[in-house]
C-alpha atoms as a PDB file:
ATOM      1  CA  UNK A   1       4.746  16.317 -12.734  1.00  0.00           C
ATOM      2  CA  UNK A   2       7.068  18.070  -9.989  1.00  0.00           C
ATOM      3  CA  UNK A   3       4.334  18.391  -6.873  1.00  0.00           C
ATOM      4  CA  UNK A   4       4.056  22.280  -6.781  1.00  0.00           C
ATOM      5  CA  UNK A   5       0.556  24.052  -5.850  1.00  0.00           C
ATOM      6  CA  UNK A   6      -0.064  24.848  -9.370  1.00  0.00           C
ATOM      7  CA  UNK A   7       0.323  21.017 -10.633  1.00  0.00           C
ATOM      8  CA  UNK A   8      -1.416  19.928  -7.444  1.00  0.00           C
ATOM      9  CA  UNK A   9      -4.463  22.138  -9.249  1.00  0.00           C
ATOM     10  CA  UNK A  10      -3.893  20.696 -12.509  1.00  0.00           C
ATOM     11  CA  UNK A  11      -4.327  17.159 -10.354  1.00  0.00           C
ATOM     12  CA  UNK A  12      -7.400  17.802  -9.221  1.00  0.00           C
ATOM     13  CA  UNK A  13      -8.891  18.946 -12.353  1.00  0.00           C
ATOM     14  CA  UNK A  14      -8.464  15.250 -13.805  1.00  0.00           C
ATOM     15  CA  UNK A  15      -9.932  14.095 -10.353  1.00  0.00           C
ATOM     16  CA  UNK A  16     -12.925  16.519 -11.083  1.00  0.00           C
ATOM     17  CA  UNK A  17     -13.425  14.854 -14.755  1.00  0.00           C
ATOM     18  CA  UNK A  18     -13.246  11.193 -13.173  1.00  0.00           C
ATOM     19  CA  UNK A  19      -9.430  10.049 -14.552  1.00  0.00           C
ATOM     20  CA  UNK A  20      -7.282   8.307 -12.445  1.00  0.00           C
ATOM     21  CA  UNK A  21      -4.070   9.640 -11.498  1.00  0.00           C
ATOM     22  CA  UNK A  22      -0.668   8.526  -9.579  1.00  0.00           C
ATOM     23  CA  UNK A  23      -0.044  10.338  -6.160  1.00  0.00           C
ATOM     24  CA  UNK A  24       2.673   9.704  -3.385  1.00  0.00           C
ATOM     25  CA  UNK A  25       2.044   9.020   0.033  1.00  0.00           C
ATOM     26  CA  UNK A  26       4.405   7.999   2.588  1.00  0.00           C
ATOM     27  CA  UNK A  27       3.612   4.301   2.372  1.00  0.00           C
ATOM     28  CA  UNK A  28       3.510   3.662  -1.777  1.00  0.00           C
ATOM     29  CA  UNK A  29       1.958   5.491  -4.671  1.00  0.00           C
ATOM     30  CA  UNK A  30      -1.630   5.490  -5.469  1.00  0.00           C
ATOM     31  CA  UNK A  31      -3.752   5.171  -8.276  1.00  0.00           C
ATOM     32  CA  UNK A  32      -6.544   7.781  -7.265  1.00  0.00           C
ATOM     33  CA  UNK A  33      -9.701   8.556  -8.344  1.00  0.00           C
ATOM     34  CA  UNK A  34     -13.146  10.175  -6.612  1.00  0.00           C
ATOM     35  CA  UNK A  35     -14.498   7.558  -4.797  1.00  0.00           C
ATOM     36  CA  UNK A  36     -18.103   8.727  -4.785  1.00  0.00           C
ATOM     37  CA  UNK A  37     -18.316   8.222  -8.521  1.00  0.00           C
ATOM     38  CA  UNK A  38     -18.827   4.401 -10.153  1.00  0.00           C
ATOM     39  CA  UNK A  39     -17.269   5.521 -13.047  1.00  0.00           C
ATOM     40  CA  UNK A  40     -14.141   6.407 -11.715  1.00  0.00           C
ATOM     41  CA  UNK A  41     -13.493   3.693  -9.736  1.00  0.00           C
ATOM     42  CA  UNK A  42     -14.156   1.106 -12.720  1.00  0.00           C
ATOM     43  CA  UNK A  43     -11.468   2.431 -14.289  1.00  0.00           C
ATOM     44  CA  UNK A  44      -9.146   2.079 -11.259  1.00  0.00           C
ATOM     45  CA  UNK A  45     -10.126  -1.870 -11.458  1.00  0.00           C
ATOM     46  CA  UNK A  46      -9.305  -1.342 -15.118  1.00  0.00           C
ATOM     47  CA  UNK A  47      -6.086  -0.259 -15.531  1.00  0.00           C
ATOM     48  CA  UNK A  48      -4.746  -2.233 -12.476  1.00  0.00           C
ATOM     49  CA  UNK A  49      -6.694  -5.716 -13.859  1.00  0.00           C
ATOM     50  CA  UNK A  50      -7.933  -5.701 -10.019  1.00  0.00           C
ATOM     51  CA  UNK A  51     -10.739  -8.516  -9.530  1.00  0.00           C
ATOM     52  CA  UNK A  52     -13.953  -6.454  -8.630  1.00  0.00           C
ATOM     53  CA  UNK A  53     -14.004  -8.776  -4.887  1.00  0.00           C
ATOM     54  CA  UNK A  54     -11.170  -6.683  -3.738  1.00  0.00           C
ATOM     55  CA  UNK A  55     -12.201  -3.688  -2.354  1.00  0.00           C
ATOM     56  CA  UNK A  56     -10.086  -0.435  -2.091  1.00  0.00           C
ATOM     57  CA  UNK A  57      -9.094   1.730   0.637  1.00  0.00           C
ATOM     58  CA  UNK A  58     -10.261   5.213   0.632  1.00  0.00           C
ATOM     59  CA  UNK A  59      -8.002   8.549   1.561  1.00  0.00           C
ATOM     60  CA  UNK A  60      -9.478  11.273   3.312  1.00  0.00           C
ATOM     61  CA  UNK A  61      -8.196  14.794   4.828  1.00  0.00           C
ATOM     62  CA  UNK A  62      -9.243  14.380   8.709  1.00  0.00           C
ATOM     63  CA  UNK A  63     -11.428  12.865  10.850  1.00  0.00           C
ATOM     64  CA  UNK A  64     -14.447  15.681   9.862  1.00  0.00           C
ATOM     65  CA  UNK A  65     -14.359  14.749   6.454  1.00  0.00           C
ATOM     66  CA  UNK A  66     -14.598  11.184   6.924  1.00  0.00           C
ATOM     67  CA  UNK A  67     -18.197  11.600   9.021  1.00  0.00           C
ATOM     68  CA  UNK A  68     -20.734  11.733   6.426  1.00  0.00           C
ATOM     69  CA  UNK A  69     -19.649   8.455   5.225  1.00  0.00           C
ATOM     70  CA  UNK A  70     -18.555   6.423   7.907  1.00  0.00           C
ATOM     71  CA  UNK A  71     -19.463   4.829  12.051  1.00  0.00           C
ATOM     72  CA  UNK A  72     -16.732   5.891  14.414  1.00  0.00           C
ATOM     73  CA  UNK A  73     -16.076   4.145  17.641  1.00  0.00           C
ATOM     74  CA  UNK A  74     -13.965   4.603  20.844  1.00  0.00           C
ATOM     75  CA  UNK A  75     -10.804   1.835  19.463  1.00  0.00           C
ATOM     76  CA  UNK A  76     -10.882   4.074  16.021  1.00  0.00           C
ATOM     77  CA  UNK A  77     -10.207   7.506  17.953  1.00  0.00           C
ATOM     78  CA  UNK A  78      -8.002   5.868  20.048  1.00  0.00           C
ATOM     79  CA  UNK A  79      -6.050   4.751  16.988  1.00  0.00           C
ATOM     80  CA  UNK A  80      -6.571   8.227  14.724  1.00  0.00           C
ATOM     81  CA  UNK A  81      -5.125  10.454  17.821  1.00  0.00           C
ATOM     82  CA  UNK A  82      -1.881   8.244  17.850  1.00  0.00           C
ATOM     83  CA  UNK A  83      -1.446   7.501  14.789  1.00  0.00           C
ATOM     84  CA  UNK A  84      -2.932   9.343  12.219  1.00  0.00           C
ATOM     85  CA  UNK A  85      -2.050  11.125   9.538  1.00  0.00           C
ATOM     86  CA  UNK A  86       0.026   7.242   9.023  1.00  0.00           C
ATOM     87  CA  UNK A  87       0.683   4.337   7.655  1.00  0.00           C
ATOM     88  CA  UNK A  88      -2.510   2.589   9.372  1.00  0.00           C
ATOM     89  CA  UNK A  89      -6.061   1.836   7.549  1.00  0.00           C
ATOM     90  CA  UNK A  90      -9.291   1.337   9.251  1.00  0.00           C
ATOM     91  CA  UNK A  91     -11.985  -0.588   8.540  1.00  0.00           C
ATOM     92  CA  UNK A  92     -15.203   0.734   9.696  1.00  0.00           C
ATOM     93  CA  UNK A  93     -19.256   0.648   9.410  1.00  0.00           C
ATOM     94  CA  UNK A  94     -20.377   2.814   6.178  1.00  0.00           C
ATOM     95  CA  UNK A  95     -23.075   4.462   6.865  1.00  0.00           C
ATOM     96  CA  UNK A  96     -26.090   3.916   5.080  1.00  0.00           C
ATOM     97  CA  UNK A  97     -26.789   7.432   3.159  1.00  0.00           C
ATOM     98  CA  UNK A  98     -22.889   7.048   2.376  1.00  0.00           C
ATOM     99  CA  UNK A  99     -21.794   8.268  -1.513  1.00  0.00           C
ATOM    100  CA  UNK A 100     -19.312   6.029  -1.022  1.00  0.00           C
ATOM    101  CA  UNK A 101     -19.443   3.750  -5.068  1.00  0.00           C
ATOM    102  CA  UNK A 102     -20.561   0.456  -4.440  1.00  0.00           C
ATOM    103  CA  UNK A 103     -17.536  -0.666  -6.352  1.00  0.00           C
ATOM    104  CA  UNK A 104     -15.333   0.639  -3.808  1.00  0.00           C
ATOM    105  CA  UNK A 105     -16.961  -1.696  -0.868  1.00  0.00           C
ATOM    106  CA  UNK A 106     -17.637  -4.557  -3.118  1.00  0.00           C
ATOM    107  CA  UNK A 107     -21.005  -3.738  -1.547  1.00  0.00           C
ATOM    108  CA  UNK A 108     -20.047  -4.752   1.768  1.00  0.00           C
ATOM    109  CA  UNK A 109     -21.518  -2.575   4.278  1.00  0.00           C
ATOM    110  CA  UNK A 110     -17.857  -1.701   5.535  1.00  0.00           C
ATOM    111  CA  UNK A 111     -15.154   0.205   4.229  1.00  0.00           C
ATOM    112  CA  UNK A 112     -11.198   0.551   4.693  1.00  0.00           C
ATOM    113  CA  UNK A 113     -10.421   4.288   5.357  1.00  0.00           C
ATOM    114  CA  UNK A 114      -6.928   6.196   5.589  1.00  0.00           C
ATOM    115  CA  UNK A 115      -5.260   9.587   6.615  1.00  0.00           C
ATOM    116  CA  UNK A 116      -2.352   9.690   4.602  1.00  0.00           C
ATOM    117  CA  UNK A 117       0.373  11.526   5.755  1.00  0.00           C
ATOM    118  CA  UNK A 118       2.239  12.765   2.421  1.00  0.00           C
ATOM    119  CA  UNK A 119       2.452  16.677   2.691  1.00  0.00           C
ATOM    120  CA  UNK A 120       1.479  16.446  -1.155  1.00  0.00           C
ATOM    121  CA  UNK A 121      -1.644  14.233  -0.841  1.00  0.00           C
ATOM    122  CA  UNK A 122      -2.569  16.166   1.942  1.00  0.00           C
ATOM    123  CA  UNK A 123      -2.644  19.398   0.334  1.00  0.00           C
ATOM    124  CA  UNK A 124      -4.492  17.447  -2.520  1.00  0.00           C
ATOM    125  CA  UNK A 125      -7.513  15.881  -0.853  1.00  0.00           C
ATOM    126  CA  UNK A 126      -8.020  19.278   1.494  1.00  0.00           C
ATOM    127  CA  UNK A 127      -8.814  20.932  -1.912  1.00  0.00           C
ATOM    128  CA  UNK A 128     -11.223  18.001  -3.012  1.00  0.00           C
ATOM    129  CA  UNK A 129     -14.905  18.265  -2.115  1.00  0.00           C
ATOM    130  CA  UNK A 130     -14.597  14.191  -2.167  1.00  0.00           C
ATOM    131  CA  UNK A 131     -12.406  11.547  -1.022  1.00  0.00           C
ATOM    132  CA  UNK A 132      -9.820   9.676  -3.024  1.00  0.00           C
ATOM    133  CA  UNK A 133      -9.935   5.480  -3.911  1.00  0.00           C
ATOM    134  CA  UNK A 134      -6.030   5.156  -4.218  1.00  0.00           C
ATOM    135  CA  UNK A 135      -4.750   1.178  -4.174  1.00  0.00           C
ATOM    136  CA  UNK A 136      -1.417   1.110  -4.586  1.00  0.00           C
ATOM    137  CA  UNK A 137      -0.193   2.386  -8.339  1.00  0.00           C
ATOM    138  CA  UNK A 138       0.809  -1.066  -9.800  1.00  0.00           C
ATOM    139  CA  UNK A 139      -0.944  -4.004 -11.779  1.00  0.00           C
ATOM    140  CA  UNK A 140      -2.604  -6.406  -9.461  1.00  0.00           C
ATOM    141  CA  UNK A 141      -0.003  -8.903  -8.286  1.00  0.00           C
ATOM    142  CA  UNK A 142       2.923  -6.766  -8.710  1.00  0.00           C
ATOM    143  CA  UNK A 143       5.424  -5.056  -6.896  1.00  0.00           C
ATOM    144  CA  UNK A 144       4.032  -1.789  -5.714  1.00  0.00           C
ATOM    145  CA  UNK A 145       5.578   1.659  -6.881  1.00  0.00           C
ATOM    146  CA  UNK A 146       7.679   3.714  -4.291  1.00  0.00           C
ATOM    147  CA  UNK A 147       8.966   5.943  -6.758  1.00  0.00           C
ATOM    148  CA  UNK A 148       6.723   8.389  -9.890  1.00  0.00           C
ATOM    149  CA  UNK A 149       8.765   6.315 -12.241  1.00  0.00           C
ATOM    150  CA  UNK A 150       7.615   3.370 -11.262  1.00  0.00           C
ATOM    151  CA  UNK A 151       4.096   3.996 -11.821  1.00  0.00           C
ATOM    152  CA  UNK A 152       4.934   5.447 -15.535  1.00  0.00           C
ATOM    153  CA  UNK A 153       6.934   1.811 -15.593  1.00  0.00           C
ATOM    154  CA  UNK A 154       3.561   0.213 -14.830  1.00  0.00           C
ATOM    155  CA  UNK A 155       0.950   2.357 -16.695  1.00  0.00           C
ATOM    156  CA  UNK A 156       3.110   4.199 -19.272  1.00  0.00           C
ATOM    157  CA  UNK A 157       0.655   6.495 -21.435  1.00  0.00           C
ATOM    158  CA  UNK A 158      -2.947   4.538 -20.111  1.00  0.00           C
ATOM    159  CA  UNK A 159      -2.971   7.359 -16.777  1.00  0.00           C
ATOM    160  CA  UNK A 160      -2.637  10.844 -17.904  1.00  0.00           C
ATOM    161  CA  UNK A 161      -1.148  12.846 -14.723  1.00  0.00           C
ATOM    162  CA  UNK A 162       1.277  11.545 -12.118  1.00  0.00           C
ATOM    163  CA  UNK A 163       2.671  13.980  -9.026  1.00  0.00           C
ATOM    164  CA  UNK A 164       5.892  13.567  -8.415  1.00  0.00           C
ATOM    165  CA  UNK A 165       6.565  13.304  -4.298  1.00  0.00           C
ATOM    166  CA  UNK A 166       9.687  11.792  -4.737  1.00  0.00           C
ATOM    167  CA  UNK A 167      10.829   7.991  -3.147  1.00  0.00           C
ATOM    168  CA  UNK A 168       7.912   7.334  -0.692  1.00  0.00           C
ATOM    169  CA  UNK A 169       9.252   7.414   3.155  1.00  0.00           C
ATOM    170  CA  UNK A 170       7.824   4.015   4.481  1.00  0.00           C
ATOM    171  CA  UNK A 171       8.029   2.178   1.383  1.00  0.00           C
ATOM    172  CA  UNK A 172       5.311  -0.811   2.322  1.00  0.00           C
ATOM    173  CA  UNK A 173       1.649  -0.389   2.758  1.00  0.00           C
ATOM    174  CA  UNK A 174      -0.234   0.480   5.318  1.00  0.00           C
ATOM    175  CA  UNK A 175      -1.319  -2.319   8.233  1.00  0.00           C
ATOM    176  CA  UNK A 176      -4.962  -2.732   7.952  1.00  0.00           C
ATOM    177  CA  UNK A 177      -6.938  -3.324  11.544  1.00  0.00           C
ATOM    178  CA  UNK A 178     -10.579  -4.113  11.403  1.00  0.00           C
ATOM    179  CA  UNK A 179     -12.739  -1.737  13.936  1.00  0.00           C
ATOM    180  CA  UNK A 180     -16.055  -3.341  12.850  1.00  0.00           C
ATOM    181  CA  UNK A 181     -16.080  -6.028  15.580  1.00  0.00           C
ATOM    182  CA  UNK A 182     -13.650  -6.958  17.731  1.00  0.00           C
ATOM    183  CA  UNK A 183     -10.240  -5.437  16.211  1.00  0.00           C
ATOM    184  CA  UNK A 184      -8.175  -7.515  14.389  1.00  0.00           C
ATOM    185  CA  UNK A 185      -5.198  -7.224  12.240  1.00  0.00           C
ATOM    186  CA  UNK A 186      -6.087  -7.611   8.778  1.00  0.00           C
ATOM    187  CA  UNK A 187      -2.719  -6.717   6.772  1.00  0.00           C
ATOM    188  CA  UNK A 188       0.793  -6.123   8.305  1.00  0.00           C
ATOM    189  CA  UNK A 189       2.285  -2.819   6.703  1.00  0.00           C
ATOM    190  CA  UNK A 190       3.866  -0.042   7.245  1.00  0.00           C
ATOM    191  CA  UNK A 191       3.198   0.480  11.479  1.00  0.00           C
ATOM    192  CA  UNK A 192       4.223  -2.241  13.877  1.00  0.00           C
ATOM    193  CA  UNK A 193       1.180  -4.254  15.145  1.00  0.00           C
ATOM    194  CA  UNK A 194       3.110  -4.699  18.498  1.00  0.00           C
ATOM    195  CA  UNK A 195       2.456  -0.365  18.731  1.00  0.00           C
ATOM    196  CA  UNK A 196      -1.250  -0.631  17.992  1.00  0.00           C
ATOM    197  CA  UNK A 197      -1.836  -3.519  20.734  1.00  0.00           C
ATOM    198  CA  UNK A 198      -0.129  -1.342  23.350  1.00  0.00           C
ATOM    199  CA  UNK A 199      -2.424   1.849  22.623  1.00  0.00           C
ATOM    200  CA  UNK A 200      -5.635  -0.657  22.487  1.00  0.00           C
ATOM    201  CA  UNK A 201      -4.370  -2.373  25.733  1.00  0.00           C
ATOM    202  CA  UNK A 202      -4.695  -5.811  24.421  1.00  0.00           C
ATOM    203  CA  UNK A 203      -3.431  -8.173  21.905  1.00  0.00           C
ATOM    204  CA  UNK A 204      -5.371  -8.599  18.621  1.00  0.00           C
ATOM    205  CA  UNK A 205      -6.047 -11.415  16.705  1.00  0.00           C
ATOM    206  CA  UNK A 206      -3.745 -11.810  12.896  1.00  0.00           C
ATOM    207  CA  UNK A 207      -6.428 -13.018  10.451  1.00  0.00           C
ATOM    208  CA  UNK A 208      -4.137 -12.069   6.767  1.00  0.00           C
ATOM    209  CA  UNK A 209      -5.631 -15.289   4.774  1.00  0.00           C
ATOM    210  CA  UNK A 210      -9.610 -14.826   5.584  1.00  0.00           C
ATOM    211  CA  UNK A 211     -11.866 -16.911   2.838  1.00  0.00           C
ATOM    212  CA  UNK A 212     -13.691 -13.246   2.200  1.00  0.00           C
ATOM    213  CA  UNK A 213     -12.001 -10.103   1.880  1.00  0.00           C
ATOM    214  CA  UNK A 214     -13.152  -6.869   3.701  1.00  0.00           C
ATOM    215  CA  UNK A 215      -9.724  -5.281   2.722  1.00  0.00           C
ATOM    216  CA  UNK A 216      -6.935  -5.183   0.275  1.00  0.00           C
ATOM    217  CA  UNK A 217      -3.613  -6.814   0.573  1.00  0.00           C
ATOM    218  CA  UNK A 218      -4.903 -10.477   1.360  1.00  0.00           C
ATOM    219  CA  UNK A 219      -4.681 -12.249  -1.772  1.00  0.00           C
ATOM    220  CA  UNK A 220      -2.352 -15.314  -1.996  1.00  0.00           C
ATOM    221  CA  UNK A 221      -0.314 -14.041  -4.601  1.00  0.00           C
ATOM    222  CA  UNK A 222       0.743 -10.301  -4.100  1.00  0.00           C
ATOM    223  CA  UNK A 223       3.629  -7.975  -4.645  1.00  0.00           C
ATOM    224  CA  UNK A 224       5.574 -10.252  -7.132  1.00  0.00           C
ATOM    225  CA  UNK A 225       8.319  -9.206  -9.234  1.00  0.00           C
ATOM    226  CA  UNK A 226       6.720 -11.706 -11.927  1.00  0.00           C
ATOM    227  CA  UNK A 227      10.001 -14.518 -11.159  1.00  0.00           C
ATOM    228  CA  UNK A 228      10.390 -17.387  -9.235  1.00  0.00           C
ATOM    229  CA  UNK A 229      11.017 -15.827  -5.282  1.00  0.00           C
ATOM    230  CA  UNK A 230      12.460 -18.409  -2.674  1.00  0.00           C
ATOM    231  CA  UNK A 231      12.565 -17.683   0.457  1.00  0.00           C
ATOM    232  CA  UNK A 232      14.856 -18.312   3.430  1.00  0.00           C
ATOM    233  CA  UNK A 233      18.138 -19.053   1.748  1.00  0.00           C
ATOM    234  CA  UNK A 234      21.913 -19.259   2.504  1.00  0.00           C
ATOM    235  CA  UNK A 235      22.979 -20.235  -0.622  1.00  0.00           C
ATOM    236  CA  UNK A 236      21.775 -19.104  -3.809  1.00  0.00           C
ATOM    237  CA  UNK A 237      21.604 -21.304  -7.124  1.00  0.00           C
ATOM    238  CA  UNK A 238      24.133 -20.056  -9.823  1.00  0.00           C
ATOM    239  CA  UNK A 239      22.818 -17.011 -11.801  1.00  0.00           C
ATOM    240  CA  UNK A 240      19.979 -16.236  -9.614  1.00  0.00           C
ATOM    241  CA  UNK A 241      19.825 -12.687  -7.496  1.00  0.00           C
ATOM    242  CA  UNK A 242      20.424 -12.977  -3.964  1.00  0.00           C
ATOM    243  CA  UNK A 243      19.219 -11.094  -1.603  1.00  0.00           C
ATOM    244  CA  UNK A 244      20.482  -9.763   2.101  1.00  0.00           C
ATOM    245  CA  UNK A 245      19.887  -7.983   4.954  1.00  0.00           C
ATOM    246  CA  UNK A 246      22.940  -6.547   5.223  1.00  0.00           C
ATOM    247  CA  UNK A 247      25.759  -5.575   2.808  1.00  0.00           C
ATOM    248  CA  UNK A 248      29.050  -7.713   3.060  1.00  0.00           C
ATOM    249  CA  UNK A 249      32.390  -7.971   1.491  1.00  0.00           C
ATOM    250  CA  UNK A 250      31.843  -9.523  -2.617  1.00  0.00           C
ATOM    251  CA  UNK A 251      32.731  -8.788  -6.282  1.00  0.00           C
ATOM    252  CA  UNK A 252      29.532 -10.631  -7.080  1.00  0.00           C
ATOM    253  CA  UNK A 253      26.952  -8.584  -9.000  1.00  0.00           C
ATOM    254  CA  UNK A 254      24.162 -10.733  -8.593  1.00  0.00           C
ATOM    255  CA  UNK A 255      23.836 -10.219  -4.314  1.00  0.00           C
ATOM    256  CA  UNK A 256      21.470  -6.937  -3.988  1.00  0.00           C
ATOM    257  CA  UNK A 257      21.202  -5.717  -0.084  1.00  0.00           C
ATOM    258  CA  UNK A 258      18.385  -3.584   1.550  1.00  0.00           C
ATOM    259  CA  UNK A 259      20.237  -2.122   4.219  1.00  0.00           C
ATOM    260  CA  UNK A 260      23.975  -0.811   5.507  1.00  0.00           C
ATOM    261  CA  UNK A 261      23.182  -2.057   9.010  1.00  0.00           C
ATOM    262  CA  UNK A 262      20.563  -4.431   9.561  1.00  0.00           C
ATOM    263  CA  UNK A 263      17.698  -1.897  10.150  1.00  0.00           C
ATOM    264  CA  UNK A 264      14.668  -3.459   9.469  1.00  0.00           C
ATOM    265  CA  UNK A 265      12.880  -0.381   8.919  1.00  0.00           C
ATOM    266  CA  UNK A 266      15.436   1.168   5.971  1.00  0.00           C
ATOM    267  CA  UNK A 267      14.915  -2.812   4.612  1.00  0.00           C
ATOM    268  CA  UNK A 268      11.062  -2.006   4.779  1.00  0.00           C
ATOM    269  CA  UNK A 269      11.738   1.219   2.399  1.00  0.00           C
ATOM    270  CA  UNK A 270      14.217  -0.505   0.196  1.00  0.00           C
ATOM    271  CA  UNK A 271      12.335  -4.228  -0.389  1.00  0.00           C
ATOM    272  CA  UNK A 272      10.209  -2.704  -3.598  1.00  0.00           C
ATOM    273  CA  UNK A 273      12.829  -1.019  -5.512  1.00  0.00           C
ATOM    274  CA  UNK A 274      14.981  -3.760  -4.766  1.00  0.00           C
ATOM    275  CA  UNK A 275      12.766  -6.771  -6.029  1.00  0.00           C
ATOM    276  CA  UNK A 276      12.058  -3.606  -9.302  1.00  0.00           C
ATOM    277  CA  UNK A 277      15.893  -3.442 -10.148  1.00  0.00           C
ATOM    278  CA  UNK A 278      15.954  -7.073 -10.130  1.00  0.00           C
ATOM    279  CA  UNK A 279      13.065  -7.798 -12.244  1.00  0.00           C
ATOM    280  CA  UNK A 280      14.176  -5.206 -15.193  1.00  0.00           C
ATOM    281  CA  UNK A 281      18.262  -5.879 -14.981  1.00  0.00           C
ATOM    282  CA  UNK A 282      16.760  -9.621 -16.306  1.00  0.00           C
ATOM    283  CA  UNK A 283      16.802 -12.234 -13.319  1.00  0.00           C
ATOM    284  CA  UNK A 284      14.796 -15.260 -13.881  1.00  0.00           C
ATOM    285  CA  UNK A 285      14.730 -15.894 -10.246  1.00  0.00           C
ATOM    286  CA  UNK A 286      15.369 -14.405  -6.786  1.00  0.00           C
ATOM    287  CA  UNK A 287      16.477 -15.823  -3.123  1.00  0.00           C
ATOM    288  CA  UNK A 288      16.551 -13.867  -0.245  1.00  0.00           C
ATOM    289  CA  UNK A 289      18.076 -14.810   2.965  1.00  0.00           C
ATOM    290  CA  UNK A 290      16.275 -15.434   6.636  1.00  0.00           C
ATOM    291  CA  UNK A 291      14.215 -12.570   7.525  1.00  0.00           C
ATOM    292  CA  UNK A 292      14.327 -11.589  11.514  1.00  0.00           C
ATOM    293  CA  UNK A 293      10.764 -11.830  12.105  1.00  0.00           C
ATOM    294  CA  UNK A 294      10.269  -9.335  14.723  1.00  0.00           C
ATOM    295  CA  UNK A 295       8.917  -5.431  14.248  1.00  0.00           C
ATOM    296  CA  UNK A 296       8.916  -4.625  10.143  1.00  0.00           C
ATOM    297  CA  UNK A 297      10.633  -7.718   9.968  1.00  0.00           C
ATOM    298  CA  UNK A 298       7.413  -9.371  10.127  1.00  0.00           C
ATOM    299  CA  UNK A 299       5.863  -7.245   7.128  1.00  0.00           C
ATOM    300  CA  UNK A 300       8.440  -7.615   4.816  1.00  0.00           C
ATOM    301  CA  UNK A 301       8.195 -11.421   5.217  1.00  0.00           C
ATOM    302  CA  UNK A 302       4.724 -11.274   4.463  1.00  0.00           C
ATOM    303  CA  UNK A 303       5.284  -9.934   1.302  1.00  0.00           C
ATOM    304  CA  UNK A 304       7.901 -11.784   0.778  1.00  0.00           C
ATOM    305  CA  UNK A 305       5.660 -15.261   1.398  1.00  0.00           C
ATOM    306  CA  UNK A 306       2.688 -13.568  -1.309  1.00  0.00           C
ATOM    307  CA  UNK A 307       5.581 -13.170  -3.960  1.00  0.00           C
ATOM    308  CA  UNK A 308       7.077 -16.351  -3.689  1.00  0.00           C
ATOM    309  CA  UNK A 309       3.484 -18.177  -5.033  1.00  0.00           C
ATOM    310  CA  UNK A 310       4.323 -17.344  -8.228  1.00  0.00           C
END
């Protein structure tokens, strides 16, 4: 449904009766649902096939709303004045008398938290009472949705509501920082680490591949297009989608490009939809050429390195 006030209504009447619906936000869609209610989030876990150790990151309006459930510290308000509403997720202490379902936190005493920045989801959560579960709108494993159409690619007729906010701006999720100790990067995404060290004042420790999960995104296999991915290539194998940074001179229909001019940022937005277009036009495999690894560069290799297990 187009994202006008009266739809935005109809949204939160399925939130009120515990379905799940899509939303947009500027990093990917979301499959949302009220996080203080068990029931609701089970079927999140449901219709994504999402193993019940992987907890989910939870949306709020502001900082005042996000009080009753959770510890704030001086690194977090450092972090929410700079860069919040954004594409950054917090992990912090959950408060003990918290609503928060246990389903959400894996019943780990900590939970990820986020100020999404989408005008629409916005608008949607200051008109909830509670705050929204919303992993990204895909089944686990799979490419996330940047566009409405992806999610009714992925779910068809099992959700019953999706807003339409158009193709999301950022187009990768969130980066995940841990505030519960000393903070540490948890999942590149959508905001360059190298940003959040300078407003901390020091450089952070990368732990993406911890043996127990506090927050979503670090599974070994993640964002596939459901193919065989390689990685790193300058020559691809006949038949087999190929990849670049940057468009360049060819009649050949199998090269895809996620960029005009080597901006890593416009790649970012475009790596989704282009591993999507691949998938459904039939590929049985994909290779994608050297990634810079510097700024988003470093994200989109990430999820490059989680598709390519396989």
């Amino acid at each position: 449904m187009k994202s006008n006030q009266s739809n935005i209504k109809k949204a939160k009447k399925y939130l009120d009766k515990n379905y799940c619906i899509g939303v947009p936000t500027e990093t990917v869609y979301g499959l949302a649902a009220n996080a203080y209610k068990n029931s609701a989030v089970k079927k999140i876990y449901n219709l994504k096939k999402r193993p019940k150790n992987n907890p989910l990151i939870v949306h709020y309006h502001d900082i005042d709303s996000l009080k009753k459930d959770c510890l704030i510290n001086d690194n977090f308000i450092k972090l929410y004045k700079k860069f919040s509403p954004g594409p950054i997720t917090y992990v912090l202490q959950l408060k003990k008398n918290s609503k928060i379902s246990k389903y959400v936190t894996n019943n780990k005493k900590s939970l990820a938290v986020r100020f999404p920045k989408h005008t629409i989801f916005k608008n949607l959560l200051k008109q909830l009472d509670y705050p929204l579960a919303a992993p990204s709108a895909n089944i686990t494993t799979k490419v996330s949705a940047v566009k409405a159409k992806d999610v009714k690619e992925e779910f068809g007729n099992k959700i019953k509501y999706i807003l339409d906010g158009g193709t999301c701006a950022i187009g990768i999720e969130s980066t995940i920082v841990n505030l519960t100790a000393k903070p540490t990067i948890l999942r590149l995404g959508g905001l360059d680490i190298s940003k959040i060290q300078k407003a901390l004042g020091f450089k952070m420790n990368i732990s993406t591949n911890p043996k127990k999960k506090i927050a979503p995104g670090q599974s070994r296999l993640h964002y596939s297009p459901g193919i065989p991915l390689r990685m790193n290539v300058t020559k691809p194998k006949n038949n087999e989608a190929f990849i670049l940074i940057k468009k360049k001179k060819t009649k050949l229909k199998s090269y895809f490009y996620l960029t005009s001019k080597s901006n890593l940022d416009e790649a970012a937005k475009n790596l989704y939809s282009c591993l999507r277009k691949i998938k459904n036009k039939g590929y049985k495999s994909i290779a994608v050429e050297k990634i810079p690894n510097i700024g988003l560069g470093k994200t989109i290799n990430d999820r490059l390195r989680r598709a390519s297990k396989y």
